[in-house]
Protein backbone atom coordinates (compact mmCIF):
# COMPACT_ATOMS: atom_id res chain seq x y z
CA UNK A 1 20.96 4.85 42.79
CA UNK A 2 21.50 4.49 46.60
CA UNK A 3 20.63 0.63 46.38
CA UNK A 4 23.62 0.48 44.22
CA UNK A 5 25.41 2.94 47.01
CA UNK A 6 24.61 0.58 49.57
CA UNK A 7 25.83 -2.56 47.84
CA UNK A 8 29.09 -1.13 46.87
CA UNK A 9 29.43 -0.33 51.00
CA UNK A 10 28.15 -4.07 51.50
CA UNK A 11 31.32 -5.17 49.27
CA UNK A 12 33.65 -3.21 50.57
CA UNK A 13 32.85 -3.99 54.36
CA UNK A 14 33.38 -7.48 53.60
CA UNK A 15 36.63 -7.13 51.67
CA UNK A 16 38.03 -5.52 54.99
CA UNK A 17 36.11 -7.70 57.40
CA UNK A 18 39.59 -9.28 59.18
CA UNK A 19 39.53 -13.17 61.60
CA UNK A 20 38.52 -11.36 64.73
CA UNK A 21 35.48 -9.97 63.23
CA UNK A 22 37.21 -6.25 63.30
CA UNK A 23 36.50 -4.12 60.34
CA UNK A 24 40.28 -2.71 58.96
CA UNK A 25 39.40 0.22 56.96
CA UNK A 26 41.44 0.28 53.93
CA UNK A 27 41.64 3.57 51.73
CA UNK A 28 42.38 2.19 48.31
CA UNK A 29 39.34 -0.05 47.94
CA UNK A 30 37.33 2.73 49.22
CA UNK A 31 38.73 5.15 46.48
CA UNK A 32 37.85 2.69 43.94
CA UNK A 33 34.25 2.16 44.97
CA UNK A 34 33.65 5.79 44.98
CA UNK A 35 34.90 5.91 41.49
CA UNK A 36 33.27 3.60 40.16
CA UNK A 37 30.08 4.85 41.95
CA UNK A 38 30.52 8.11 40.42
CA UNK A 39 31.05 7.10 36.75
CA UNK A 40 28.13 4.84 36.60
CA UNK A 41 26.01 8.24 38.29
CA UNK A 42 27.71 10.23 35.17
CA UNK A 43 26.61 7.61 32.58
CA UNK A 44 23.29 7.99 33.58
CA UNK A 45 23.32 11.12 33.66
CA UNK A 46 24.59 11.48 30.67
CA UNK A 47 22.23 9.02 28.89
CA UNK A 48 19.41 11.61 30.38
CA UNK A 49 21.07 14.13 29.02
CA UNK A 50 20.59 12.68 25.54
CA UNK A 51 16.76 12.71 25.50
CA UNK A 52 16.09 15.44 23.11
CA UNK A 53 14.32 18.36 24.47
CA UNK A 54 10.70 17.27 23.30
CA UNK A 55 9.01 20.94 24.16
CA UNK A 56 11.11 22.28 21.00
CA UNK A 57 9.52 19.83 19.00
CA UNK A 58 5.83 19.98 20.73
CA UNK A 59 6.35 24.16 20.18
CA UNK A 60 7.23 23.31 16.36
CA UNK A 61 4.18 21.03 15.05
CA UNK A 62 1.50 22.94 17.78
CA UNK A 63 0.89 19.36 19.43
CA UNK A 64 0.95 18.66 23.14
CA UNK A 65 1.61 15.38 25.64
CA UNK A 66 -1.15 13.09 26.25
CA UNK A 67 0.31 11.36 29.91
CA UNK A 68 -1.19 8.51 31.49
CA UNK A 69 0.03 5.66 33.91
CA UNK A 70 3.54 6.57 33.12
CA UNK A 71 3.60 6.69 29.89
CA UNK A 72 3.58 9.41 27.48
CA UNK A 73 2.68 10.69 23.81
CA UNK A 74 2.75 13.23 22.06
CA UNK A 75 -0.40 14.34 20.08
CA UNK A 76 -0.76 16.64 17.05
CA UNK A 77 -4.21 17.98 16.24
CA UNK A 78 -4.73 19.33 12.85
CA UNK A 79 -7.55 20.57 10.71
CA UNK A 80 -8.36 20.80 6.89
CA UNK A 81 -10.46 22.86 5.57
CA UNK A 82 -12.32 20.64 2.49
CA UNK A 83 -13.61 23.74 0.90
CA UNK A 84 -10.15 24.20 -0.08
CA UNK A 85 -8.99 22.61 -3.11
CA UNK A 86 -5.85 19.88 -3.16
CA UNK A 87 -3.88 19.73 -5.98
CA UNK A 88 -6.61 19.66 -8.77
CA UNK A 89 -9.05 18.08 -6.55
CA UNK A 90 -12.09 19.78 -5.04
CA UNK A 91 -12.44 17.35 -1.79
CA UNK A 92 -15.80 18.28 -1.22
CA UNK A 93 -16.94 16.37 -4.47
CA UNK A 94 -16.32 12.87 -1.74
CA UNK A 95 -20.03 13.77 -0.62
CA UNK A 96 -21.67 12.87 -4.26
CA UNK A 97 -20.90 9.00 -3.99
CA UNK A 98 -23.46 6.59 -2.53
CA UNK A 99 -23.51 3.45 -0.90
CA UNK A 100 -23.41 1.98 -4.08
CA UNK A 101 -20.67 3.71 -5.63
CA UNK A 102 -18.55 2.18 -2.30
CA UNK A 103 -19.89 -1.53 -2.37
CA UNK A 104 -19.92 -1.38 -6.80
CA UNK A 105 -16.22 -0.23 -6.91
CA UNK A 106 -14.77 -0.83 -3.86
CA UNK A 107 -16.66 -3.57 -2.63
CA UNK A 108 -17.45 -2.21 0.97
CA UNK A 109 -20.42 -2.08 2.27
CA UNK A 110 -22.50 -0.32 4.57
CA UNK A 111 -20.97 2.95 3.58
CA UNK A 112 -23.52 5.72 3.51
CA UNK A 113 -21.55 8.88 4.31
CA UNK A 114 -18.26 9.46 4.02
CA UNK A 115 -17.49 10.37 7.88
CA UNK A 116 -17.38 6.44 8.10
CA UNK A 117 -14.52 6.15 7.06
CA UNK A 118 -11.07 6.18 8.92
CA UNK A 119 -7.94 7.22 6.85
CA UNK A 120 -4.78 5.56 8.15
CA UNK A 121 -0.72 5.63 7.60
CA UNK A 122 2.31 4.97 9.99
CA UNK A 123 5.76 6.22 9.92
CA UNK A 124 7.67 2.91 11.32
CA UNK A 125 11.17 2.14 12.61
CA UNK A 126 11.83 -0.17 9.39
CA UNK A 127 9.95 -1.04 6.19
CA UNK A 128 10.50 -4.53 6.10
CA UNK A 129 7.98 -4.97 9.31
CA UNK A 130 8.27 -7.70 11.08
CA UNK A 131 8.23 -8.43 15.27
CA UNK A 132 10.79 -5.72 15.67
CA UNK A 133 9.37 -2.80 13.60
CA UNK A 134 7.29 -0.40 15.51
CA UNK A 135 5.18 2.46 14.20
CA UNK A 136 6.93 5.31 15.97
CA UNK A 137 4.23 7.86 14.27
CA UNK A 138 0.41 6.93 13.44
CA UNK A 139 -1.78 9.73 11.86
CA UNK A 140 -5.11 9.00 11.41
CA UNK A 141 -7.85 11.44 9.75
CA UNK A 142 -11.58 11.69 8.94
CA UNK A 143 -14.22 13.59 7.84
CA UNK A 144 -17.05 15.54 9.85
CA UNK A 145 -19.13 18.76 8.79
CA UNK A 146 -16.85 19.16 5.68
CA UNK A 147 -14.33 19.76 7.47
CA UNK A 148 -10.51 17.39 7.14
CA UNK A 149 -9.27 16.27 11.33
CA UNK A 150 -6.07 14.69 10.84
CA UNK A 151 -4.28 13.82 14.12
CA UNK A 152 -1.16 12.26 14.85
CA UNK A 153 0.56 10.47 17.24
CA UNK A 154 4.32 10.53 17.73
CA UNK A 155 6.38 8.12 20.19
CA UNK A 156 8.65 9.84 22.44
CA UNK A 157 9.92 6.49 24.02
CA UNK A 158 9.10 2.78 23.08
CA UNK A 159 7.79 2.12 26.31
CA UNK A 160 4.69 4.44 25.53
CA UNK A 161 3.24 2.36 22.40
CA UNK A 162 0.89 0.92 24.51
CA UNK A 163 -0.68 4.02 25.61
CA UNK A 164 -0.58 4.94 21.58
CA UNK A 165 -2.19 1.84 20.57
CA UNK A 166 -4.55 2.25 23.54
CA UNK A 167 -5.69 6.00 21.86
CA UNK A 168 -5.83 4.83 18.47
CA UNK A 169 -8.19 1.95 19.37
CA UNK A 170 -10.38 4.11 21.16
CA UNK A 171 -11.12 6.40 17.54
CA UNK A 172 -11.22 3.92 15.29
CA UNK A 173 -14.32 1.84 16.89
CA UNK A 174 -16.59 4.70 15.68
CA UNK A 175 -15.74 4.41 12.05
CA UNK A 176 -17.10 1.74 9.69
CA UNK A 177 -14.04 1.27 7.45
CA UNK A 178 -10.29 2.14 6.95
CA UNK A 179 -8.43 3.79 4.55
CA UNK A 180 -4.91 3.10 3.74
CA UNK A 181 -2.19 2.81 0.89
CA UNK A 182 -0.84 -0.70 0.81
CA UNK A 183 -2.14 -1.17 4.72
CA UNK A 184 -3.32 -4.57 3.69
CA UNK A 185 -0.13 -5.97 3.42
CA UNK A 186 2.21 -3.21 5.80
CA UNK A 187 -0.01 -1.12 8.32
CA UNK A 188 -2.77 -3.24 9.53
CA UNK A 189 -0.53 -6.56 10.16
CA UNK A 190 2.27 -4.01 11.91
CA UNK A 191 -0.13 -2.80 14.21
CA UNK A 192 -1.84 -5.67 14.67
CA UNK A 193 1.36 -7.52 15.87
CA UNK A 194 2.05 -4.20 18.07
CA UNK A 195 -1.37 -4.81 19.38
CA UNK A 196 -1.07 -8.28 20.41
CA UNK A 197 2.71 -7.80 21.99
CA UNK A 198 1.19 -5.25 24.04
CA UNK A 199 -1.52 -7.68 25.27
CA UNK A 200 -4.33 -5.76 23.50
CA UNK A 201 -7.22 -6.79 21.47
CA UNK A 202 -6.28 -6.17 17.98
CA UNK A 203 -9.51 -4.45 16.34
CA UNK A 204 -8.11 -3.96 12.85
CA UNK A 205 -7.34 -7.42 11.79
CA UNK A 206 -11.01 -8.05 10.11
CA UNK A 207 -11.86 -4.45 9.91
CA UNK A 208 -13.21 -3.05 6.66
CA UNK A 209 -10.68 -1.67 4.58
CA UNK A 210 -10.37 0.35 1.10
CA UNK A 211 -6.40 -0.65 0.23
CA UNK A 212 -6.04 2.14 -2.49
CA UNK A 213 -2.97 0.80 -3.43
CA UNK A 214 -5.23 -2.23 -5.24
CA UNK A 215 -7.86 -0.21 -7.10
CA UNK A 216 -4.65 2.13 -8.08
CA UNK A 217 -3.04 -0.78 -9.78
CA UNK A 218 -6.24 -1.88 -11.68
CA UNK A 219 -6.95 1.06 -13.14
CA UNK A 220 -3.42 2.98 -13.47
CA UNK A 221 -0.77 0.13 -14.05
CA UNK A 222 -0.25 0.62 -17.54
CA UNK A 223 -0.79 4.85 -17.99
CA UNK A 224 1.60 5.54 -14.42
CA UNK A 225 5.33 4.88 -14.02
CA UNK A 226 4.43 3.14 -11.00
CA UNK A 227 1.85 3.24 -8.48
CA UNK A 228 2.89 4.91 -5.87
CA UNK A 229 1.28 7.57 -3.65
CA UNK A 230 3.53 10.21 -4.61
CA UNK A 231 3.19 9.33 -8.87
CA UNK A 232 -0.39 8.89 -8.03
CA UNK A 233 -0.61 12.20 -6.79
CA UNK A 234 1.07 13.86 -9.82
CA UNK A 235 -0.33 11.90 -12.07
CA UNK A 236 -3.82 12.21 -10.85
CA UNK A 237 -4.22 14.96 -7.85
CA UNK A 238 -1.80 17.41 -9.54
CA UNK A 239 -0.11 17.88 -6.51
CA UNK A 240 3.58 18.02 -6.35
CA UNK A 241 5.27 18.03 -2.73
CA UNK A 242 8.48 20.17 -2.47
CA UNK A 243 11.22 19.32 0.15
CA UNK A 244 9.11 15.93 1.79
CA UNK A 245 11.63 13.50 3.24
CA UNK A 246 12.24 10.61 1.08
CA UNK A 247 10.41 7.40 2.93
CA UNK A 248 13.94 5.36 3.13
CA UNK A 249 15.33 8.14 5.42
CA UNK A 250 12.46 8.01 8.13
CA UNK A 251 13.52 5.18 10.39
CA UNK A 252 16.76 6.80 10.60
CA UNK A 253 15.91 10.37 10.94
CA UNK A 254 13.54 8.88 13.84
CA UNK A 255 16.49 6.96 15.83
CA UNK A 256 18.82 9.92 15.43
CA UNK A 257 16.63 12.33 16.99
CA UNK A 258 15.43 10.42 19.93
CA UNK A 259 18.85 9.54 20.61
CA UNK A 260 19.71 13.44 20.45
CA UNK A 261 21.72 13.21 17.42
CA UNK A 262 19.34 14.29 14.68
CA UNK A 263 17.69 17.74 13.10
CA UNK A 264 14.60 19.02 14.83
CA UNK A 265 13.86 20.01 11.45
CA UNK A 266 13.91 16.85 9.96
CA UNK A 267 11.61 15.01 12.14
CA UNK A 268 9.30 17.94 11.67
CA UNK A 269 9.32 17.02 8.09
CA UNK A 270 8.42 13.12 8.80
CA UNK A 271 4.77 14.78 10.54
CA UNK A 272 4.37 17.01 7.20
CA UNK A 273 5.28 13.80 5.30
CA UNK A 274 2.84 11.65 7.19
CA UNK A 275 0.39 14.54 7.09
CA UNK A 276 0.37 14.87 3.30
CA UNK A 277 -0.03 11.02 2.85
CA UNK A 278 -3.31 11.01 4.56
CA UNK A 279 -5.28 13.79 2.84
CA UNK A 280 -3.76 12.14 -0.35
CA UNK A 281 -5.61 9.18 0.28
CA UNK A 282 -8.98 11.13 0.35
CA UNK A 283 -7.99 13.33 -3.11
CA UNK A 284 -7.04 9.48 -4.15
CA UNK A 285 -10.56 8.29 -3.27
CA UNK A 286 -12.43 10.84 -5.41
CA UNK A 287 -9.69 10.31 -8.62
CA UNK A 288 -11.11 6.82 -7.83
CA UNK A 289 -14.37 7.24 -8.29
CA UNK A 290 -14.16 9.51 -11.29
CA UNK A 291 -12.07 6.98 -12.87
CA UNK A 292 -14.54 4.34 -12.28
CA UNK A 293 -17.79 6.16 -13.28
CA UNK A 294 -16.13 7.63 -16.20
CA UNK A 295 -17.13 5.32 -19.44
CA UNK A 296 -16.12 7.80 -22.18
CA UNK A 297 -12.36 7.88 -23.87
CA UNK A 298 -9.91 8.29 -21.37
CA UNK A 299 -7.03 11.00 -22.16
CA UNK A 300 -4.88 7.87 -22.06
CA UNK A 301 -5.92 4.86 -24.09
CA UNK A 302 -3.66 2.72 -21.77
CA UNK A 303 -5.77 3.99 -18.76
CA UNK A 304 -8.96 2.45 -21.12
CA UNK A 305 -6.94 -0.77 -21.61
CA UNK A 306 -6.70 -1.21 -17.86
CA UNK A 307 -10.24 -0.36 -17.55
CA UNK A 308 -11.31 -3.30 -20.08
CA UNK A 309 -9.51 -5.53 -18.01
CA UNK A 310 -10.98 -4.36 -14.89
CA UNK A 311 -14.63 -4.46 -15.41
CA UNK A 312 -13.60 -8.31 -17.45
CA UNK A 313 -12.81 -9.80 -14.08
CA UNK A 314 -15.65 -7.69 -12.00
CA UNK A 315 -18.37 -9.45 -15.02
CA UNK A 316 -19.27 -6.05 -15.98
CA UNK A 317 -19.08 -7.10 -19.71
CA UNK A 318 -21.03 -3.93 -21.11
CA UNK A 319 -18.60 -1.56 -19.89
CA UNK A 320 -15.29 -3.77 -20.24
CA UNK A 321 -16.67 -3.86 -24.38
CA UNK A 322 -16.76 0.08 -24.23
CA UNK A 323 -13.16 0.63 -22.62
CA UNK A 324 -11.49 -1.84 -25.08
CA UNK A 325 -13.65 -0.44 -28.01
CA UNK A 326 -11.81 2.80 -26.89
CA UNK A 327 -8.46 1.92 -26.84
CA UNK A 328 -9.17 0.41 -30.61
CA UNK A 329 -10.51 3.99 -31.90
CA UNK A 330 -7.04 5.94 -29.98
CA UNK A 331 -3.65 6.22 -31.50
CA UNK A 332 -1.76 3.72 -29.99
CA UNK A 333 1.12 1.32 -31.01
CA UNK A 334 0.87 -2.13 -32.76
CA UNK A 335 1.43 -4.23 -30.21
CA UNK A 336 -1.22 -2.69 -27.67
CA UNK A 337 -3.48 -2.82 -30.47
CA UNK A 338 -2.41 -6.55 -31.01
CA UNK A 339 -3.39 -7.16 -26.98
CA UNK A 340 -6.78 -5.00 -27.08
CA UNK A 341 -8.16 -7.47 -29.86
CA UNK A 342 -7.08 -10.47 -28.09
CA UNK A 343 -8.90 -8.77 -25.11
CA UNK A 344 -11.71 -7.60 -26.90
CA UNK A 345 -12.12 -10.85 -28.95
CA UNK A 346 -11.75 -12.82 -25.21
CA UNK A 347 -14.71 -11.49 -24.23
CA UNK A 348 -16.62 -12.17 -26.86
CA UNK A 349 -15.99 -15.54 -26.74
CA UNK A 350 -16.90 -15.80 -23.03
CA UNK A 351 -20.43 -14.39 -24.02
CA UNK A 352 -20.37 -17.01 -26.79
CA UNK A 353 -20.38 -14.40 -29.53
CA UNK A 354 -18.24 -15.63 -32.44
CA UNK A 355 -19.50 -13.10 -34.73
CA UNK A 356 -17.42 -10.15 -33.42
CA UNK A 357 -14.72 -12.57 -32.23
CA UNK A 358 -13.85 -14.15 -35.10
CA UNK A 359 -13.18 -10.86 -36.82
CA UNK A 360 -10.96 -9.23 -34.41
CA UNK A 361 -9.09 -13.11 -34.34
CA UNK A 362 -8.30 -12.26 -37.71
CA UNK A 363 -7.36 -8.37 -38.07
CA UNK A 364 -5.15 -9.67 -35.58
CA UNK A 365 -3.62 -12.28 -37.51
CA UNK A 366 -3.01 -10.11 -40.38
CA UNK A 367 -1.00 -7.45 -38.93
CA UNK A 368 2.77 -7.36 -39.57
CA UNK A 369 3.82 -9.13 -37.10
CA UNK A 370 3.54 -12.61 -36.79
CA UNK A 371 1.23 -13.94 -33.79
CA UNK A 372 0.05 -17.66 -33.13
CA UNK A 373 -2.28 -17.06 -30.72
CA UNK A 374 -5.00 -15.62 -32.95
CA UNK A 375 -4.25 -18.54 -35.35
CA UNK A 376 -4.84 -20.71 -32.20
CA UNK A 377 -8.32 -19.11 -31.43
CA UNK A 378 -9.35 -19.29 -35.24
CA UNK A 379 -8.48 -22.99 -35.52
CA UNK A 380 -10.38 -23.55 -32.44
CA UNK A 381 -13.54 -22.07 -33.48
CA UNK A 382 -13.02 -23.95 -37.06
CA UNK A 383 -12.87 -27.19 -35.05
CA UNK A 384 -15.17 -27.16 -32.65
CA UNK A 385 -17.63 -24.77 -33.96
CA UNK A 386 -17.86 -24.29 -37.42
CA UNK A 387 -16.85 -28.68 -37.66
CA UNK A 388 -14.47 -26.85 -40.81
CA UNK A 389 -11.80 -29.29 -40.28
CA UNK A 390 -9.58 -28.21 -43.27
CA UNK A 391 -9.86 -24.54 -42.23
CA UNK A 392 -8.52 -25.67 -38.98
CA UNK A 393 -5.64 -27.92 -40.67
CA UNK A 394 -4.76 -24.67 -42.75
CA UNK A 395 -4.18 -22.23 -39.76
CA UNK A 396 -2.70 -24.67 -36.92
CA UNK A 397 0.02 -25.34 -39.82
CA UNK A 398 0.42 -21.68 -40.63
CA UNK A 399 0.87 -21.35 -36.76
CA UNK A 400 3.76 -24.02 -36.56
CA UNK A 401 5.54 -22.36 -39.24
CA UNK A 402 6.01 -19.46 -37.32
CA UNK A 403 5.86 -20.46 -33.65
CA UNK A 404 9.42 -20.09 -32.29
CA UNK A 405 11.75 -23.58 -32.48
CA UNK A 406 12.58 -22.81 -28.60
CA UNK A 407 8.96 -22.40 -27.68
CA UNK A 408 8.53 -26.47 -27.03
CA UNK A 409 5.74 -26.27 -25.19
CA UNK A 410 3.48 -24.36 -27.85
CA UNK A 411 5.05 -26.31 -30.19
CA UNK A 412 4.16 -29.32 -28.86
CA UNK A 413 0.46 -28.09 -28.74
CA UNK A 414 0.25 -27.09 -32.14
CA UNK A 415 1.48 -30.46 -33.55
CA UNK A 416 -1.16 -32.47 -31.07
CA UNK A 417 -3.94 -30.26 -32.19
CA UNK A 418 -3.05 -30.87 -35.49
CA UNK A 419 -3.05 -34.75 -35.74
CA UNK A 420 -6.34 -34.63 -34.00
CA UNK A 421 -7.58 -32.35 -36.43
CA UNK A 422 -6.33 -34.51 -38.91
CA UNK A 423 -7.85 -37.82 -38.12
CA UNK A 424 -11.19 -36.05 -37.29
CA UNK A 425 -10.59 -34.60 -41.29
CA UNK A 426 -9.83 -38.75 -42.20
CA UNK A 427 -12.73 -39.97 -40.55
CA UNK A 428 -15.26 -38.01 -42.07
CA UNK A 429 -13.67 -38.74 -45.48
CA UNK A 430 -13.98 -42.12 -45.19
């Protein structure tokens, strides 16, 4: 402030400097330096005067100020007890999975006790990401004695993200892997960039990492609305949050308070928010797991359907056969029982066992409503396997007759297949 002072005298010295070198004081210009020297002191002022009073909000969540070279964050330390049940899940039951439950399922390894792992989730300025989103709040929790820590930290000014990144680095290098809900494609690369803009080495870019927004979708896509944390977590947890701050609101919730405009309150609710989200992620884990090891009849047959699909594309083939085998013996409609054969009959062919596929082939031919793909399949295996080439003639022209006119790509298909079929049926005659 008094180098600006001093320049403002500098100027207005040399407006009244006159030929001989004599300074001729002149009032005006002097008045109007002054003024504008004090309302540039009352806009700063004033812009100090905005920061909002911080101890309210350090008083409110029980958290304190971490300060170091200049910069300053402020911490939250929390603690849940895991002999407490969440929602419907008992979170002690994340001790009765191995090292191979992690690297079968999850495909991590190296996992022998759950206090490896590092649960993570940020509360950002925008959830587009990008160069110009910053996580503003980064809560981070793990396991030790059976007991939930769960700390957050909260930026009171941008310039202190360094001295956040700096804190969070320092806790994860003692874990073996993270845990996050869709951090694969939103936390990790956020922070990472935040990392690398403030000239720090970005540890989590190869890190280990459990996504639990991908196993959600493999096993859940079809029995869930949607696979979010919060449906997961009614769906599954039994937990249902009451008053949490929708996610769309955070950013601007954030930028109103630090700018003095906003609700304590409501920023209070982003750290329950955040809070919630991370011990979800454990109670997700275990639903996980129980999902995964469970190989009787779901309580939803779609949940079964997923599962056939899942263990399909992991090579499990025993256990894909018993989910779909499920879903067959449950009450479900015509058209999922439709795609379970198909399924069911897929994987039978893979093994190379036309017995059972040819069957399910044609139960799903026969049902009311017309399909060409099992009619496909069945003049396949007449062709190629069974060398029946009428058979085959008989069901590729069953499957033009009701293949839809605008479908010219199948339809084109059909009528190649059958001309081959054809002159392979010629040339043996002859």
């Amino acid at each position: 402030m008094s180098k600006l002072k001093d320049k403002l005298n500098q100027i207005y010295h040399q407006e009244n400097q006159d030929h001989d070198g004599q300074q001729d004081e002149n009032p005006e210009i002097r008045k109007q330096l002054n003024r504008l020297y004090r309302n540039r002191k009352n806009k700063i002022k004033s812009r100090q005067e905005q920061r909002p009073n911080f101890k309210r909000l350090i008083n409110e969540i029980d958290g304190k100020f971490i300060k170091e070279d200049e910069q300053e964050v402020i911490l939250v330390a929390d603690q849940f007890n895991m002999l407490d049940k969440y929602g419907e899940i008992d979170l002690r039951e994340i001790y009765n999975y191995t090292q191979k439950d992690y690297d079968q399922y999850l495909h991590i390894k190296n996992i022998k006790y759950p206090e490896q792992l590092l649960f993570i989730d940020t509360e950002t300025t925008g959830l587009a990401g990008g160069t110009g989103t910053i996580a503003f709040l980064v809560g981070i929790g793990w396991i030790e004695k059976e007991v939930f820590h769960l700390q957050q930290y909260f930026l009171p000014e941008f310039k202190s993200e360094g001295l956040m990144l700096k804190k969070i680095a320092n806790k994860i290098e003692n874990f073996t892997a993270l845990v996050s809900y869709n951090g694969k494609s939103f936390d990790i690369p956020l922070l990472t960039s935040r990392y690398l803009l403030n000239k720090q080495k970005p540890i989590l870019e190869n890190y280990p990492h459990i996504d639990l927004l991908h196993p959600n979708r493999s096993l859940w896509r079809y029995s869930s609305e949607n696979c979010k944390l919060q449906t997961i977590e009614g769906d599954k947890i039994g937990l249902y949050r009451e008053d949490d701050i929708p996610g769309e609101l955070i950013p601007a919730v954030y930028f109103n308070y630090i700018n003095n405009r906003g609700k304590l309150q409501q920023v209070v609710n982003i750290f329950e928010h955040n809070r919630l989200d991370i011990i979800s992620m454990l109670a997700n884990l275990i639903c996980l797991f129980q999902s995964f090891k469970h190989s009787g009849p779901s309580k939803n047959p779609l949940e079964d359907f997923a599962k056939g699909r899942h263990f399909k594309k992991r090579k499990e083939i025993k256990r894909s056969i018993k989910h779909y085998q499920n879903v067959l013996q449950s009450d479900i409609t015509e058209n999922r029982r439709f795609k379970t054969l198909m399924e069911l009959a897929g994987v039978y062919k893979k093994e190379k066992n036309y017995e059972k596929a040819v069957p399910l082939w044609e139960q799903a031919a026969d049902m009311d409503f017309p399909a060409v793909k099992p009619l496909v399949e069945l003049a396949k295996y007449y062709e190629h396997k069974v060398k029946d080439f009428q058979k085959a003639i008989q069901l590729t022209e069953v499957a033009l007759d009701i293949v839809d006119e605008e479908d010219v790509t199948t339809l084109a298909k059909l009528n190649k297949r059958l001309k081959r079929v054809q002159r392979k049926n010629k040339k043996r005659d002859k």
